[in-house]
Protein backbone atom coordinates (compact mmCIF):
# COMPACT_ATOMS: atom_id res chain seq x y z
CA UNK A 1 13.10 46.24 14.43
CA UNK A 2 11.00 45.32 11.36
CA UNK A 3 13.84 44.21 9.34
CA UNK A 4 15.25 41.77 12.34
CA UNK A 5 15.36 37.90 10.73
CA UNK A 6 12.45 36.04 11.97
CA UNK A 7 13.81 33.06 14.50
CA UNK A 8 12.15 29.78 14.43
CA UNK A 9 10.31 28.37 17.63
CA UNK A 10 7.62 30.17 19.38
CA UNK A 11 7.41 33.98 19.59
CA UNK A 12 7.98 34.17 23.30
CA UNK A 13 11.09 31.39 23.31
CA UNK A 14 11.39 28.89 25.85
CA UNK A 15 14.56 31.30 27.12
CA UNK A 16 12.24 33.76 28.47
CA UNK A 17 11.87 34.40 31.78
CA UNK A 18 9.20 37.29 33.83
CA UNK A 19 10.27 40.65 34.83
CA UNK A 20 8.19 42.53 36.22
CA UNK A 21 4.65 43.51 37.31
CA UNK A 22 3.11 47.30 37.93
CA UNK A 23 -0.02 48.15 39.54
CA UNK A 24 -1.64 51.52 39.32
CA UNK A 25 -2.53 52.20 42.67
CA UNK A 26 -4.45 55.42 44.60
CA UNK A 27 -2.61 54.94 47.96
CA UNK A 28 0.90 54.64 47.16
CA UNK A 29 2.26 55.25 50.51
CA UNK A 30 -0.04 52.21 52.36
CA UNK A 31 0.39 49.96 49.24
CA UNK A 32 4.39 50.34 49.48
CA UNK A 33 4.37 49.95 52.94
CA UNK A 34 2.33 46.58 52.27
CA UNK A 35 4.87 45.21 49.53
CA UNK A 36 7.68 46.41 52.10
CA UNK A 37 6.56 44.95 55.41
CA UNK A 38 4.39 42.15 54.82
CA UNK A 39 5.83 40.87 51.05
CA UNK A 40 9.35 41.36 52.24
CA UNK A 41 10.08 43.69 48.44
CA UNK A 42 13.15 46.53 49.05
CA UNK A 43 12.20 49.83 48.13
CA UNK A 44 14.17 50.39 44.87
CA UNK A 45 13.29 54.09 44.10
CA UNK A 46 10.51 56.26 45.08
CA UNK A 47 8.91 59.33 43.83
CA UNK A 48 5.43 61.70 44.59
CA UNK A 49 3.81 59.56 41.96
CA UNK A 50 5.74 56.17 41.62
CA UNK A 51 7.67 53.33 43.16
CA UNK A 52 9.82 50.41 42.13
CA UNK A 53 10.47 47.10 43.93
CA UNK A 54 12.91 44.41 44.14
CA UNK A 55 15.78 41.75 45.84
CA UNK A 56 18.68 41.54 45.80
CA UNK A 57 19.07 44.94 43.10
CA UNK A 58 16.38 42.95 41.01
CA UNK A 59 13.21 44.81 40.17
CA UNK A 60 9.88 42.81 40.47
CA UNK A 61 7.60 45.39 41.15
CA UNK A 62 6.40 48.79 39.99
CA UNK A 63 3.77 51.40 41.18
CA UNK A 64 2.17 53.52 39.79
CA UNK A 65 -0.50 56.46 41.43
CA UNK A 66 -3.04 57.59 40.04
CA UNK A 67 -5.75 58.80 42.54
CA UNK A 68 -7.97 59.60 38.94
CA UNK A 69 -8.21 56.42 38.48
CA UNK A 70 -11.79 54.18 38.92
CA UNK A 71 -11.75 51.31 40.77
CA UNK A 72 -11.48 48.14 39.05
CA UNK A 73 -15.40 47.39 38.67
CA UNK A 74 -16.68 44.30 39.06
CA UNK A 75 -17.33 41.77 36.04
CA UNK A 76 -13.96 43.15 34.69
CA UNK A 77 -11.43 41.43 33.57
CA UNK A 78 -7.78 41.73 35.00
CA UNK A 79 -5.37 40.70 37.64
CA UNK A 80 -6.34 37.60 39.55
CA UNK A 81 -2.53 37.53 41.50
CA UNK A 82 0.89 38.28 41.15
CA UNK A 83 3.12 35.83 42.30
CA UNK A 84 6.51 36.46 43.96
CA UNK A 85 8.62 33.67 43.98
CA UNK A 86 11.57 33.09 46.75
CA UNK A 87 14.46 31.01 46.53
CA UNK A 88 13.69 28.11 49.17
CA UNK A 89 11.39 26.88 52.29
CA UNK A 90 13.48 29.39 54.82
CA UNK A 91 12.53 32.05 52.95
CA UNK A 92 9.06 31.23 52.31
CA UNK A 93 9.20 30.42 56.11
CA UNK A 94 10.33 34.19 57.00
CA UNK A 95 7.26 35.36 54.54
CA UNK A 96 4.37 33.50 56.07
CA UNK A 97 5.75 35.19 59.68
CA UNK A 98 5.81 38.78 58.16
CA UNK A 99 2.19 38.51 56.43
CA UNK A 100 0.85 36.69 59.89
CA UNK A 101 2.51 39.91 61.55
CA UNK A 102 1.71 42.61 59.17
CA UNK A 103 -1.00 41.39 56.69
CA UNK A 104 -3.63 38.76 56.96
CA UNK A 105 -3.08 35.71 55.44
CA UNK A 106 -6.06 34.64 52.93
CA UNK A 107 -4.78 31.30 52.05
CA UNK A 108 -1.89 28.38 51.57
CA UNK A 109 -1.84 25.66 49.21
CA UNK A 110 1.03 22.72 48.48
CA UNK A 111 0.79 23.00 44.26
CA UNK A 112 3.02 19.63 44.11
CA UNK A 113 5.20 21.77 42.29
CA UNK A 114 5.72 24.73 44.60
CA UNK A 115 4.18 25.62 48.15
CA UNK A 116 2.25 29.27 47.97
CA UNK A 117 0.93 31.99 50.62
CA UNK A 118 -1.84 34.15 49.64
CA UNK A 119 -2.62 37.35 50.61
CA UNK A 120 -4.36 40.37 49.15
CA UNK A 121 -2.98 43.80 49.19
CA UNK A 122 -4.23 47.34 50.13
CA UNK A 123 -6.01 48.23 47.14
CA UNK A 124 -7.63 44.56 46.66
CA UNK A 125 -4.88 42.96 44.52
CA UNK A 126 -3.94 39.32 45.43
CA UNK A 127 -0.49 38.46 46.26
CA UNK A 128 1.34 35.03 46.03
CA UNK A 129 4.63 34.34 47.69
CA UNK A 130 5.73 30.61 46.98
CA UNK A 131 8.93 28.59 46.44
CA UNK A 132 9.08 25.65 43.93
CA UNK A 133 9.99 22.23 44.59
CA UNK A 134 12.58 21.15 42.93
CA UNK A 135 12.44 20.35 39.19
CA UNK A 136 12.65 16.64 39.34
CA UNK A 137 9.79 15.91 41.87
CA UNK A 138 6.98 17.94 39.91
CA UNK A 139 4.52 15.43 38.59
CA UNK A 140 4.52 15.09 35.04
CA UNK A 141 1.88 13.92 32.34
CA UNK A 142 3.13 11.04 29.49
CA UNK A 143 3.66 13.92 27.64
CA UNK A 144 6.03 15.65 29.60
CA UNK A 145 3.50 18.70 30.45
CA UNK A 146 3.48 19.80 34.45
CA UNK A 147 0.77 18.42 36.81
CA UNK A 148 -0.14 21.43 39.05
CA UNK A 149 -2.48 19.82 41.68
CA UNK A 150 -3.66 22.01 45.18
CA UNK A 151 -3.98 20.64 48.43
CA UNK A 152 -3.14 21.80 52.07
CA UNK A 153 -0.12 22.84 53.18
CA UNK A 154 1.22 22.35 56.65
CA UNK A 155 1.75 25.80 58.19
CA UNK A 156 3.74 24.68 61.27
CA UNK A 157 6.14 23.03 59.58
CA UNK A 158 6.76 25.65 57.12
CA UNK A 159 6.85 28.41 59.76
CA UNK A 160 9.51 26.09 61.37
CA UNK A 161 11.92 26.27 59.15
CA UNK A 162 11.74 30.51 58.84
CA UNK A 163 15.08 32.26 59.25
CA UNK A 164 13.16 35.67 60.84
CA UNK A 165 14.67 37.88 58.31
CA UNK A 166 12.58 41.03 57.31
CA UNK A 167 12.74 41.23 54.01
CA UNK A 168 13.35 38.98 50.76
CA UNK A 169 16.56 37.29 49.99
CA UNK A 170 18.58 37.87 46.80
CA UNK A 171 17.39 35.64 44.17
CA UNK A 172 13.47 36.90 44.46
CA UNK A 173 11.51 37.40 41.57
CA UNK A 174 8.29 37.49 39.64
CA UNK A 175 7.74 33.61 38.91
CA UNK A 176 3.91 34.20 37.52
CA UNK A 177 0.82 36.46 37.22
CA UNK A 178 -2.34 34.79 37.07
CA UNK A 179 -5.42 36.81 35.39
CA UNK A 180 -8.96 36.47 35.71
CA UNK A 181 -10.11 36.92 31.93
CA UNK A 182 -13.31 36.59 29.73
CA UNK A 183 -12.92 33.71 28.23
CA UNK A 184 -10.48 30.81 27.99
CA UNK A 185 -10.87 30.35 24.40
CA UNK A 186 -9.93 33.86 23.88
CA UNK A 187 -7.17 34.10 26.73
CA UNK A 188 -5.42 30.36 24.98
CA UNK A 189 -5.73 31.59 21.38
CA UNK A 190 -3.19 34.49 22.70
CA UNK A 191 -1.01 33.11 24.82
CA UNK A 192 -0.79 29.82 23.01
CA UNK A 193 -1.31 30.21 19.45
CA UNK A 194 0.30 33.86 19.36
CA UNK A 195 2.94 34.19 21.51
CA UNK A 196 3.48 30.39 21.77
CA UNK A 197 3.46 29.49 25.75
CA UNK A 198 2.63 25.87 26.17
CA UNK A 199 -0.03 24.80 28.26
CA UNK A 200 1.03 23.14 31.23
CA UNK A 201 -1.88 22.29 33.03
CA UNK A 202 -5.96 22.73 32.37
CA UNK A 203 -8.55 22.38 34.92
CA UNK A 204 -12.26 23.32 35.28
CA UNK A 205 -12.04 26.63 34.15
CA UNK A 206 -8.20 27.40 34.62
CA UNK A 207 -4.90 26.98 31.87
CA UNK A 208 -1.75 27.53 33.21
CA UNK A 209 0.97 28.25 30.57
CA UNK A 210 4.22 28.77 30.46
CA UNK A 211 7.89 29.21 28.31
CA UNK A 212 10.07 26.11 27.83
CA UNK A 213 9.40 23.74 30.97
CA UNK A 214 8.31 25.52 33.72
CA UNK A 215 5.30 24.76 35.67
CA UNK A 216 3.60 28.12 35.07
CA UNK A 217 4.22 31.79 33.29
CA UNK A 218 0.90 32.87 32.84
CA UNK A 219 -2.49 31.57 34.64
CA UNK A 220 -5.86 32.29 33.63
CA UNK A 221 -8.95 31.64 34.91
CA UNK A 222 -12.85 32.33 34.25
CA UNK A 223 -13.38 31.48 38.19
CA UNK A 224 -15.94 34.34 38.90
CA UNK A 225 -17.54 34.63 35.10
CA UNK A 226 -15.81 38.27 34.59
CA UNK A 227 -17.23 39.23 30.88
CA UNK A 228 -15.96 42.78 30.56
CA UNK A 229 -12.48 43.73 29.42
CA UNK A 230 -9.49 45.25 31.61
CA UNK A 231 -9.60 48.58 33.19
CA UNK A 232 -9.42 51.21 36.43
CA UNK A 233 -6.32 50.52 38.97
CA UNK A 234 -5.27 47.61 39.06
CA UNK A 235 -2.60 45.29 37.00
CA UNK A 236 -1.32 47.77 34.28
CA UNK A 237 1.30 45.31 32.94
CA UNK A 238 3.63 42.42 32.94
CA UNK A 239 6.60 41.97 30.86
CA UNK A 240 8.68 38.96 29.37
CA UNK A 241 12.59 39.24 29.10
CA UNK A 242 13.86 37.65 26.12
CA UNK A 243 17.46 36.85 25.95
CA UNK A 244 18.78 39.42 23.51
CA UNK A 245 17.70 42.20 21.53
CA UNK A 246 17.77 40.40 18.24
CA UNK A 247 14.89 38.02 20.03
CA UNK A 248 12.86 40.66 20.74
CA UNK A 249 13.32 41.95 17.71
CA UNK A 250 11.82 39.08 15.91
CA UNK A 251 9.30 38.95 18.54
CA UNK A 252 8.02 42.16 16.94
CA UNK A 253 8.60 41.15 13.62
CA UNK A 254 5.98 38.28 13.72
CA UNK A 255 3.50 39.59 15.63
CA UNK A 256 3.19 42.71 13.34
CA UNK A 257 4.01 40.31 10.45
CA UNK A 258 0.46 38.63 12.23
CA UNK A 259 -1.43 41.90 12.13
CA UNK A 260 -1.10 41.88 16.49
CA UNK A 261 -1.76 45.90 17.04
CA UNK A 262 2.18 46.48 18.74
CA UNK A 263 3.18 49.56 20.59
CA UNK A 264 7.04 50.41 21.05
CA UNK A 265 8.26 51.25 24.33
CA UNK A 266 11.81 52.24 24.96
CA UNK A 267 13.44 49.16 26.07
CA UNK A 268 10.57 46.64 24.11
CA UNK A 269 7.49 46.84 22.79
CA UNK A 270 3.76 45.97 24.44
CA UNK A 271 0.85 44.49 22.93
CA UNK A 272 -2.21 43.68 24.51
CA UNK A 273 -4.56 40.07 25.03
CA UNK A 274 -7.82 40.23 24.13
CA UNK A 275 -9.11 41.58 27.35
CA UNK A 276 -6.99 44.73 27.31
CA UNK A 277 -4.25 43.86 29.54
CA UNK A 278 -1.04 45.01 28.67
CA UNK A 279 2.35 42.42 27.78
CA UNK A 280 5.35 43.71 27.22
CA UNK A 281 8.70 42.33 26.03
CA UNK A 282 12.18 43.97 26.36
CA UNK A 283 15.67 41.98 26.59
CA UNK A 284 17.27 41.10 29.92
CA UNK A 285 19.96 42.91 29.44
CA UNK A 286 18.21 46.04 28.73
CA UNK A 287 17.88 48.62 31.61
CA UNK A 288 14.67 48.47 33.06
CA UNK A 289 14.93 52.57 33.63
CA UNK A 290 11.42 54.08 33.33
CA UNK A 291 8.88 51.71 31.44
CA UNK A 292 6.41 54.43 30.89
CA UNK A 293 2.56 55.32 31.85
């Protein structure tokens, strides 16, 4: 992959999209069960010791057990949510009935450019289930950069419009994980500068950055002061796809070429942001198969 020509542009292009999220979990049983029932996710595969997720024969999702495994302690750094995004309001409708039913809803918030449910999982990992607006109504900046604003959104009127259906329609996916890191600095200097996301929006102790236009990739936020790194269950990883092999190939080539400490995997290669959580990048066309530990 070392020899791959460099491309110009930034090393995660504007092309890229998410693919999925895994969470090392103790209780795999109750936390599938969750991400079936109340998220609306088809069970994909299933071992003893791990699970895989999806929509529509798209994987989002991956668990992992480990009953070894600490707790994520608090003070450290790692996954704030992950955020499942549906295709419109009817299916955003049908979620908020199935967490009301079979989960507790935490939260709900019109972003201006999509409309999100919270909700928090078995082992203490936050959920998001949202739809976006469409493209041309989200509020822009003069310089073309996303607005992301928050205020309340009307629960009746979304819940009207649900179509009842059980689980998550074709055309689900992983729109964004948002992480609670360190420091900002720190957390931009990687995202940004390295792997070249744009930031979209900043507030009081938030960025939200993404590839090519879209409102958000990657959030992160210094919310609760977290200072230590990443570690115990939790988020294990996220992955980009890249359009080809020959992108991620020069995705490798740079970031080595920039001293970034890069670990292959079989369909990609990881690295890791400064507070030890793990990115990883494999084409879309590769099989997603088994990613690994």
């Amino acid at each position: 992959m070392d020899d791959a020509p460099e491309r110009e542009g930034p090393v995660i292009p504007a092309t890229a999209r998410m693919g999925r999220t895994a969470l090392t979990v103790a209780d795999l049983d109750g936390t599938v069960a969750f991400y079936r029932d109340a998220v609306g996710l088809t069970v994909q595969s299933r071992s003893e010791r791990a699970a895989t997720l999806g929509a529509g024969g798209r994987s989002v999702l991956e668990l992992r057990r480990d009953a070894d495994a600490p707790p994520r302690a608090r003070g450290q750094a790692g996954l704030f949510h992950n955020a499942f995004r549906v295709p419109d309001r009817t299916a955003l409708g049908a979620a908020l009935e199935r967490i009301r039913d079979r989960g507790t809803l935490d939260g709900a918030s019109d972003h201006h450019v999509s409309e999100a449910l919270y909700c928090t999982d078995p082992e203490g990992n936050g959920v998001e289930v949202y739809a976006d607006r469409p493209r041309e109504a989200w509020p822009r900046a003069d310089d073309g950069t996303v607005e992301i604003g928050t205020v309340p959104l009307d629960l009746q009127a979304l819940a009207a419009e649900s179509d009842g259906a059980d689980a998550a329609p074709p055309g689900t996916d992983l729109g964004h994980v948002h992480l609670e890191v360190s420091s900002l600095d720190r957390a931009r200097a990687f995202y940004a500068d390295r792997l070249g996301l744009g930031v979209q929006t900043e507030t009081r102790g938030a960025s939200f950055l993404a590839a090519g236009d879209y409102h958000h990739h990657v959030g992160v936020n210094t919310w609760n002061g977290w200072t230590d790194p990443a570690g115990g269950r939790g988020l294990a990883w996220f992955e980009f796809l890249l359009p080809d092999a020959e992108a991620v190939a020069a995705a490798r080539s740079r970031l080595s070429a920039a001293d970034v400490p890069v670990t292959d995997r079989e369909t990609g290669f990881e690295v890791a942001d400064p507070d030890g959580i793990a990115v990883r990048v494999r084409a879309v066309s590769e099989s997603a198969g088994s990613s690994g530990p």
